[in-house]
C-alpha atoms as a PDB file:
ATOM      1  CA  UNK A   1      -5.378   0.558   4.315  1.00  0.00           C
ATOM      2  CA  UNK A   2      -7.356   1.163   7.318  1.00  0.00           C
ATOM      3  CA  UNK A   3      -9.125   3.979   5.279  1.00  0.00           C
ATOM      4  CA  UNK A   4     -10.641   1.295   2.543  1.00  0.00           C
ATOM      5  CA  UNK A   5     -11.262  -0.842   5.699  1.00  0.00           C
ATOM      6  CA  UNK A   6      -8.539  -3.537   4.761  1.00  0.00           C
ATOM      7  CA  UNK A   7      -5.558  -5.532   7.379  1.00  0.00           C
ATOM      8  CA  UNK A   8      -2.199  -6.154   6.381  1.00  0.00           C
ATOM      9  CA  UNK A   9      -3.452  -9.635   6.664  1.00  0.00           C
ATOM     10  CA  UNK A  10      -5.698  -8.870   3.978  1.00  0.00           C
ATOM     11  CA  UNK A  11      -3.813  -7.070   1.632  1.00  0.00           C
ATOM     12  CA  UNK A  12      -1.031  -9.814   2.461  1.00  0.00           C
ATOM     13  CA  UNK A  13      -3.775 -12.706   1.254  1.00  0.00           C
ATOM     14  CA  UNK A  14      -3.994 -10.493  -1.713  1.00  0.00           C
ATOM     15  CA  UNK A  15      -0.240 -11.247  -2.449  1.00  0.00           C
ATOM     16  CA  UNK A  16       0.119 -14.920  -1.457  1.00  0.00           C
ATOM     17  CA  UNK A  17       2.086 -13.078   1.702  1.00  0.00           C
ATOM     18  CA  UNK A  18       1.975 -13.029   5.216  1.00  0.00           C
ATOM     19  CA  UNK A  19       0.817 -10.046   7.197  1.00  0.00           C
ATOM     20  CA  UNK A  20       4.124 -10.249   8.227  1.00  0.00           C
ATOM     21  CA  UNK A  21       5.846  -9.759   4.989  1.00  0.00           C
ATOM     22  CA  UNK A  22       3.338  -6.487   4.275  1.00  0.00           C
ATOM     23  CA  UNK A  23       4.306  -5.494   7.726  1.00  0.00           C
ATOM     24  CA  UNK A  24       7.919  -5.227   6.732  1.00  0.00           C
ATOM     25  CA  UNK A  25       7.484  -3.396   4.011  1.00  0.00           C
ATOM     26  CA  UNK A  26       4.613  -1.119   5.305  1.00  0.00           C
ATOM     27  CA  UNK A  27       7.233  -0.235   7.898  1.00  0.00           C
ATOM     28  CA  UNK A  28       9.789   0.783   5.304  1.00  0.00           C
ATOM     29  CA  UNK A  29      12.161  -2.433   6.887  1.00  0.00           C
ATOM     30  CA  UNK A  30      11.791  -3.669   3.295  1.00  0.00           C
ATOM     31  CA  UNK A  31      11.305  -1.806  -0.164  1.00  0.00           C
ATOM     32  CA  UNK A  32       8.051  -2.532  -2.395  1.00  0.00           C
ATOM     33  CA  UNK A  33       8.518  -3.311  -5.482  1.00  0.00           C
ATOM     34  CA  UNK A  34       7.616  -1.165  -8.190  1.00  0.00           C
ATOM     35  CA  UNK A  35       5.061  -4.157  -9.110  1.00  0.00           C
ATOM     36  CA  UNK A  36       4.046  -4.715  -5.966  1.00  0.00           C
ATOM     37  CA  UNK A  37       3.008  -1.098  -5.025  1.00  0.00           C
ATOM     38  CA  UNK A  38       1.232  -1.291  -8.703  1.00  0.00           C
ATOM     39  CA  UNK A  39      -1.150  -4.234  -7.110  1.00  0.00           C
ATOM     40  CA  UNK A  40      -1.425  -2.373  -3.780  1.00  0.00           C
ATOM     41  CA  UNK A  41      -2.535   0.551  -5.546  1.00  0.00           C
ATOM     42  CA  UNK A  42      -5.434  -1.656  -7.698  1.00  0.00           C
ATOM     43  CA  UNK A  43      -5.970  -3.929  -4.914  1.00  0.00           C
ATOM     44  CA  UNK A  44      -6.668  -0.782  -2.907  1.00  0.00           C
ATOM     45  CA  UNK A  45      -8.384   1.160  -5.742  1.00  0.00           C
ATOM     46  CA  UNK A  46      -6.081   4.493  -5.269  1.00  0.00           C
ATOM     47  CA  UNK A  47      -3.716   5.581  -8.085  1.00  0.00           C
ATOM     48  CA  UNK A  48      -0.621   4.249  -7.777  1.00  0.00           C
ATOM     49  CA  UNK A  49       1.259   7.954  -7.472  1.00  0.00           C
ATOM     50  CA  UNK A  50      -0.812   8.575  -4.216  1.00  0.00           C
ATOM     51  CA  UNK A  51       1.758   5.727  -3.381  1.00  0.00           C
ATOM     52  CA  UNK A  52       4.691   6.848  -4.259  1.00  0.00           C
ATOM     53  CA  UNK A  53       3.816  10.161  -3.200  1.00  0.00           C
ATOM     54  CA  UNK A  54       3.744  12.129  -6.365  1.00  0.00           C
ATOM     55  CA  UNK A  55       3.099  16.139  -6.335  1.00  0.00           C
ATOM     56  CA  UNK A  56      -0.458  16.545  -7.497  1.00  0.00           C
ATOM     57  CA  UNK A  57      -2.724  13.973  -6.451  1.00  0.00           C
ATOM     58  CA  UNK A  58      -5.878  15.445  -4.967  1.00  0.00           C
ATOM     59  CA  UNK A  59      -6.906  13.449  -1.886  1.00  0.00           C
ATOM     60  CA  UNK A  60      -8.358  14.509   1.444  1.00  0.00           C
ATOM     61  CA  UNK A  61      -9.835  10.972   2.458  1.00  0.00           C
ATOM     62  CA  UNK A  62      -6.838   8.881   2.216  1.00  0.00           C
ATOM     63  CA  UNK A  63      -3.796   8.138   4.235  1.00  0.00           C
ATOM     64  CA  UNK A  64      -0.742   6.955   2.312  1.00  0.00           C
ATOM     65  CA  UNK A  65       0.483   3.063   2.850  1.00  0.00           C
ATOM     66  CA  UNK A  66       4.155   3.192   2.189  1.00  0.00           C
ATOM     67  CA  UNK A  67       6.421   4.377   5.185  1.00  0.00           C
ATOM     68  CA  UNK A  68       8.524   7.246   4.191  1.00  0.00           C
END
Protein backbone atom coordinates (compact mmCIF):
# COMPACT_ATOMS: atom_id res chain seq x y z
CA UNK A 1 0.00 0.00 0.00
CA UNK A 2 2.59 2.34 1.06
CA UNK A 3 4.15 1.81 -2.48
CA UNK A 4 0.85 3.40 -4.37
CA UNK A 5 1.00 5.94 -1.47
CA UNK A 6 -2.31 4.64 0.23
CA UNK A 7 -3.18 3.98 4.53
CA UNK A 8 -5.01 1.18 5.74
CA UNK A 9 -7.36 3.91 6.61
CA UNK A 10 -7.69 4.52 3.09
CA UNK A 11 -7.97 1.36 1.59
CA UNK A 12 -10.37 0.62 4.70
CA UNK A 13 -12.71 3.82 3.42
CA UNK A 14 -12.51 1.99 0.20
CA UNK A 15 -14.39 -0.99 1.87
CA UNK A 16 -16.88 0.74 4.19
CA UNK A 17 -14.13 -0.68 6.95
CA UNK A 18 -12.14 0.55 9.58
CA UNK A 19 -8.39 0.77 9.39
CA UNK A 20 -8.76 -1.51 11.97
CA UNK A 21 -10.54 -4.23 10.19
CA UNK A 22 -7.72 -3.92 7.12
CA UNK A 23 -5.26 -4.03 9.91
CA UNK A 24 -6.43 -7.45 10.92
CA UNK A 25 -6.34 -8.84 7.92
CA UNK A 26 -3.14 -7.11 6.57
CA UNK A 27 -1.62 -8.82 9.60
CA UNK A 28 -2.81 -12.25 8.55
CA UNK A 29 -5.09 -12.19 12.20
CA UNK A 30 -7.96 -12.50 9.71
CA UNK A 31 -8.24 -14.10 6.10
CA UNK A 32 -9.29 -11.83 2.96
CA UNK A 33 -11.71 -12.87 1.12
CA UNK A 34 -11.26 -14.02 -2.23
CA UNK A 35 -13.57 -10.84 -3.15
CA UNK A 36 -12.06 -8.70 -1.05
CA UNK A 37 -8.40 -9.22 -2.21
CA UNK A 38 -10.15 -8.88 -5.89
CA UNK A 39 -11.09 -5.03 -4.81
CA UNK A 40 -7.71 -4.57 -3.08
CA UNK A 41 -6.06 -5.59 -6.11
CA UNK A 42 -8.34 -2.90 -8.44
CA UNK A 43 -8.52 -0.48 -5.73
CA UNK A 44 -4.73 -0.71 -5.72
CA UNK A 45 -4.32 -1.13 -9.52
CA UNK A 46 -1.92 -4.41 -9.20
CA UNK A 47 -3.13 -7.79 -10.55
CA UNK A 48 -4.76 -9.62 -8.21
CA UNK A 49 -2.05 -12.78 -8.38
CA UNK A 50 0.71 -10.29 -7.18
CA UNK A 51 -1.72 -10.81 -4.14
CA UNK A 52 -1.98 -14.03 -3.71
CA UNK A 53 1.47 -14.49 -4.59
CA UNK A 54 1.33 -16.39 -7.79
CA UNK A 55 4.72 -17.71 -9.60
CA UNK A 56 5.24 -15.36 -12.49
CA UNK A 57 4.28 -11.96 -11.90
CA UNK A 58 7.01 -9.55 -12.95
CA UNK A 59 7.33 -6.77 -10.37
CA UNK A 60 10.34 -4.96 -8.96
CA UNK A 61 8.40 -1.77 -7.62
CA UNK A 62 5.88 -3.35 -5.48
CA UNK A 63 5.68 -4.84 -2.07
CA UNK A 64 2.97 -7.44 -1.52
CA UNK A 65 -0.15 -6.46 0.98
CA UNK A 66 -1.27 -9.76 2.33
CA UNK A 67 0.80 -11.18 5.37
CA UNK A 68 2.07 -14.57 4.63
Amino acid sequence: MAARRMSQKDLGNRFGQSQAWISRRVRGQVPFSVAELATVARVLAVPLEFLVGAVGVASTDLTPVVAS
